[in-house]
C-alpha atoms as a PDB file:
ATOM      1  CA  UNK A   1      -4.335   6.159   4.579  1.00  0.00           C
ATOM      2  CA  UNK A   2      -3.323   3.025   2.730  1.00  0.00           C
ATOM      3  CA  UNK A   3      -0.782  -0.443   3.388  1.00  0.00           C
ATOM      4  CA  UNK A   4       0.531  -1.594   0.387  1.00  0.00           C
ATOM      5  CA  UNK A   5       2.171  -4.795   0.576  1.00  0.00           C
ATOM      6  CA  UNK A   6       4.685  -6.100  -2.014  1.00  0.00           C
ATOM      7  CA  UNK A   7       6.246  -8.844  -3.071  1.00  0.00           C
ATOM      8  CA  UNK A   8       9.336  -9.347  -4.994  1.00  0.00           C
ATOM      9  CA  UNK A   9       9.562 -11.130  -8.238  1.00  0.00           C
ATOM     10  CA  UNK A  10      12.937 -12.972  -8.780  1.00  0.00           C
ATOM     11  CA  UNK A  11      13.595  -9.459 -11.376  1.00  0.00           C
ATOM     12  CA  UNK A  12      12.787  -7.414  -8.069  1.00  0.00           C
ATOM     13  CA  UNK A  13      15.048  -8.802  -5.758  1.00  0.00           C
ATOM     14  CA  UNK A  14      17.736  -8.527  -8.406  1.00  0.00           C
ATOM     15  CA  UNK A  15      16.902  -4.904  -8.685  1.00  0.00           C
ATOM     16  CA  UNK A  16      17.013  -4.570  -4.979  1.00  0.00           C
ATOM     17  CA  UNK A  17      20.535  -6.222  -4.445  1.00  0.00           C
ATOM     18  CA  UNK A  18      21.454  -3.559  -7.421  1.00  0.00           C
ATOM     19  CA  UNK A  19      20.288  -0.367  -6.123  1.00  0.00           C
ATOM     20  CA  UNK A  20      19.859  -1.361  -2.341  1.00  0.00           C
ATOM     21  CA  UNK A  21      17.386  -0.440   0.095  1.00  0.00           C
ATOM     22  CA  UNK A  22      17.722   3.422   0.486  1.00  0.00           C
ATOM     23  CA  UNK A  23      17.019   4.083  -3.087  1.00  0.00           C
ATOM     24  CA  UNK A  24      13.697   1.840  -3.050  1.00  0.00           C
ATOM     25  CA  UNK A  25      12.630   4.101  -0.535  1.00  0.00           C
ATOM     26  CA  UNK A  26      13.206   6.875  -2.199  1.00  0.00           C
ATOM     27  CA  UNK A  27      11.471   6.003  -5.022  1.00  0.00           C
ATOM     28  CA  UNK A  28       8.778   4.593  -3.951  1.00  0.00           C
ATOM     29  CA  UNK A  29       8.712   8.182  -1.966  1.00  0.00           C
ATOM     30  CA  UNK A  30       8.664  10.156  -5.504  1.00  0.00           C
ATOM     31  CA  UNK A  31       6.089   7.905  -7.158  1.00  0.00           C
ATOM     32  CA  UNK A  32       3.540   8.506  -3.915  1.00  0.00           C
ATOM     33  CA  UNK A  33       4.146  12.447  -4.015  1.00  0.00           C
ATOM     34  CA  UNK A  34       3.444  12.470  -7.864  1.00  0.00           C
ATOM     35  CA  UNK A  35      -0.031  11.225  -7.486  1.00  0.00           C
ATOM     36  CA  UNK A  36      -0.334  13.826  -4.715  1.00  0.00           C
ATOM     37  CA  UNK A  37       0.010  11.765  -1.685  1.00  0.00           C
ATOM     38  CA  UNK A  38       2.459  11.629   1.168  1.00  0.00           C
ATOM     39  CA  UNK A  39       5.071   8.650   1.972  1.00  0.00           C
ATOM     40  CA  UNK A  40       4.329   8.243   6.149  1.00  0.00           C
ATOM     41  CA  UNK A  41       6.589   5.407   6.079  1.00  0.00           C
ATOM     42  CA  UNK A  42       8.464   2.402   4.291  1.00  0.00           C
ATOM     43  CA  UNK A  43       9.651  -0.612   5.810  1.00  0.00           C
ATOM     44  CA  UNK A  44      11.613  -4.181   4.398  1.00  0.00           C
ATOM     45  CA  UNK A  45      10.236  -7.362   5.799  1.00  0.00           C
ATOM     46  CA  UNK A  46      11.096 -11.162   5.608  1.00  0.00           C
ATOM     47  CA  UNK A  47       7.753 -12.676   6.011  1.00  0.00           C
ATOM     48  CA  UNK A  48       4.725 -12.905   3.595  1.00  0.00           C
ATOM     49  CA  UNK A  49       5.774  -9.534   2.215  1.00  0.00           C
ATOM     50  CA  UNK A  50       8.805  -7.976   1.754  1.00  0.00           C
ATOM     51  CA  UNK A  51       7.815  -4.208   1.504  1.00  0.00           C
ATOM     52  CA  UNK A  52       4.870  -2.459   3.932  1.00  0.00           C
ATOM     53  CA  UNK A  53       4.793   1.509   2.341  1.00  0.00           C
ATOM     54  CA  UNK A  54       1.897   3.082   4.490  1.00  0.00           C
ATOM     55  CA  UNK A  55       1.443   6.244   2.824  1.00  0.00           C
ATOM     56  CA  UNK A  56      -1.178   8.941   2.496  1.00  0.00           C
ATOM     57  CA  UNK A  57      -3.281   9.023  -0.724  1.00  0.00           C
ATOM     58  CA  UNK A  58      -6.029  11.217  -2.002  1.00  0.00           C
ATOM     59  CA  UNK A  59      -9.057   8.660  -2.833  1.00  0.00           C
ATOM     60  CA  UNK A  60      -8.995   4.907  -3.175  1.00  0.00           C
ATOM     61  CA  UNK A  61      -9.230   5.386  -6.952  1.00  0.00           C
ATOM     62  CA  UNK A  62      -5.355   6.823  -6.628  1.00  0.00           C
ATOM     63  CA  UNK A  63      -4.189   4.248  -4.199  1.00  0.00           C
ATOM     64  CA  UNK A  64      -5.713   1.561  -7.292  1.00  0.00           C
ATOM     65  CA  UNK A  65      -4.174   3.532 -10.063  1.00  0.00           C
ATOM     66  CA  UNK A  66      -0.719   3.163  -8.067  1.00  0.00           C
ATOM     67  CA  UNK A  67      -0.911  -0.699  -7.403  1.00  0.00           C
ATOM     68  CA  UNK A  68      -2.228  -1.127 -11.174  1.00  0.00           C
ATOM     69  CA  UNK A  69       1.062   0.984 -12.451  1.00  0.00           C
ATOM     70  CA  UNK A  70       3.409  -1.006 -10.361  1.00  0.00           C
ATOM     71  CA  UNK A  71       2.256  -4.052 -10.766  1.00  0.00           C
ATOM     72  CA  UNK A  72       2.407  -3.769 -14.425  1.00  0.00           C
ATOM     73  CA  UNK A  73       6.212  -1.939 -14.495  1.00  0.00           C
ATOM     74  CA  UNK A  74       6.969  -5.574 -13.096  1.00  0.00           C
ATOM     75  CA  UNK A  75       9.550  -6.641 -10.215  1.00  0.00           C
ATOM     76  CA  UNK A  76       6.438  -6.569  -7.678  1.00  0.00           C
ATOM     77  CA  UNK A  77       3.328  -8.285  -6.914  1.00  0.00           C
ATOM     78  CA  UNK A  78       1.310  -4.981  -4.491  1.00  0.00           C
ATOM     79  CA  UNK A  79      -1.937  -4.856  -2.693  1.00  0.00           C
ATOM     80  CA  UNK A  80      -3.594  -1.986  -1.251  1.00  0.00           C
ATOM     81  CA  UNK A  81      -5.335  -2.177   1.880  1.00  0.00           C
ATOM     82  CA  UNK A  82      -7.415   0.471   3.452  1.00  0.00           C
ATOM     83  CA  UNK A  83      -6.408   1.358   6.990  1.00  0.00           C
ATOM     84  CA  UNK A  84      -7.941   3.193   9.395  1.00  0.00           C
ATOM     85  CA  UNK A  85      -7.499   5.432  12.931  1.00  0.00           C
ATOM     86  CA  UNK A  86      -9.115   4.961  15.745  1.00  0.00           C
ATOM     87  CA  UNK A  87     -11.328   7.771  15.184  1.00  0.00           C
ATOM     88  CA  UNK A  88     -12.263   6.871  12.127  1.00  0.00           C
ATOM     89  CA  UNK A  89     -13.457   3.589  13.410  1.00  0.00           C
ATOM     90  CA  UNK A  90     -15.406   5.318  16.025  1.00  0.00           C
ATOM     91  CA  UNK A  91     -17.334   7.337  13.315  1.00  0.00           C
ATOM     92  CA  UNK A  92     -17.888   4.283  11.344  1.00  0.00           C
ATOM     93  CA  UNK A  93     -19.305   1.919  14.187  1.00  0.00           C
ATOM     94  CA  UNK A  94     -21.676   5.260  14.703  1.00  0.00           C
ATOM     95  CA  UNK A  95     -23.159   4.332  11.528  1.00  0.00           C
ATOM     96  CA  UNK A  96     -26.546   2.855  11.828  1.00  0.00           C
ATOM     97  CA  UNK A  97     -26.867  -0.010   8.855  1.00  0.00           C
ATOM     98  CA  UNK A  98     -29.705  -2.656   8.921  1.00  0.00           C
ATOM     99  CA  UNK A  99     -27.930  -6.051   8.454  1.00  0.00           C
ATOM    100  CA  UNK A 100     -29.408  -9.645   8.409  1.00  0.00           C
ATOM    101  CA  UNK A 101     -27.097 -12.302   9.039  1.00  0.00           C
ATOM    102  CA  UNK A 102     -27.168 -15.243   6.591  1.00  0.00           C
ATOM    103  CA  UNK A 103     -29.970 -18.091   7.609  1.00  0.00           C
ATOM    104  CA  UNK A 104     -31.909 -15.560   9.605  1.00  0.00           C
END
């Protein structure tokens, strides 16, 4: 699973008032099921980011290949984050890593 949070350029929010919120969605939907993933949800904000899409995607490599194509068509600034369940965390923190904090 993977956040990615946008930002829109001046361009972008031009684009936006154009073709209105609906048909972001929707294509933001078709770009995530082309590289084989699945669009869990999409929502606006009016904070530090003004799109969260938290979508399913095959391999980090994919959810990279996605920000790198966007960012590049223009109109938004994206960054992927990683997310996690609950379970997923509980496998993780299962994992046994030997770790030496800095200045010990």
């Amino acid at each position: 699973m993977f956040l990615l949070k946008s930002t829109y350029t001046i361009d972008g929010v031009k684009g936006l008032v154009k073709d209105g919120g609906t048909k972001r969605v929707e294509a933001v939907r078709k770009l995530v099921e082309a590289a084989g993933g699945r669009l869990e949800s999409m929502y606006f904000g009016f904070g530090d980011h003004d799109t969260y899409v938290l979508c399913e995607l095959a391999d980090h490599r994919t959810a990279a290949g996605l920000a790198i194509a966007i960012r590049a068509a223009g109109g938004v600034d994206t960054r992927v984050v990683p997310v996690l369940t609950g379970a997923e965390v509980d496998e993780a923190a299962r994992q046994q890593a030997a770790y030496q904090p800095p200045g010990r």
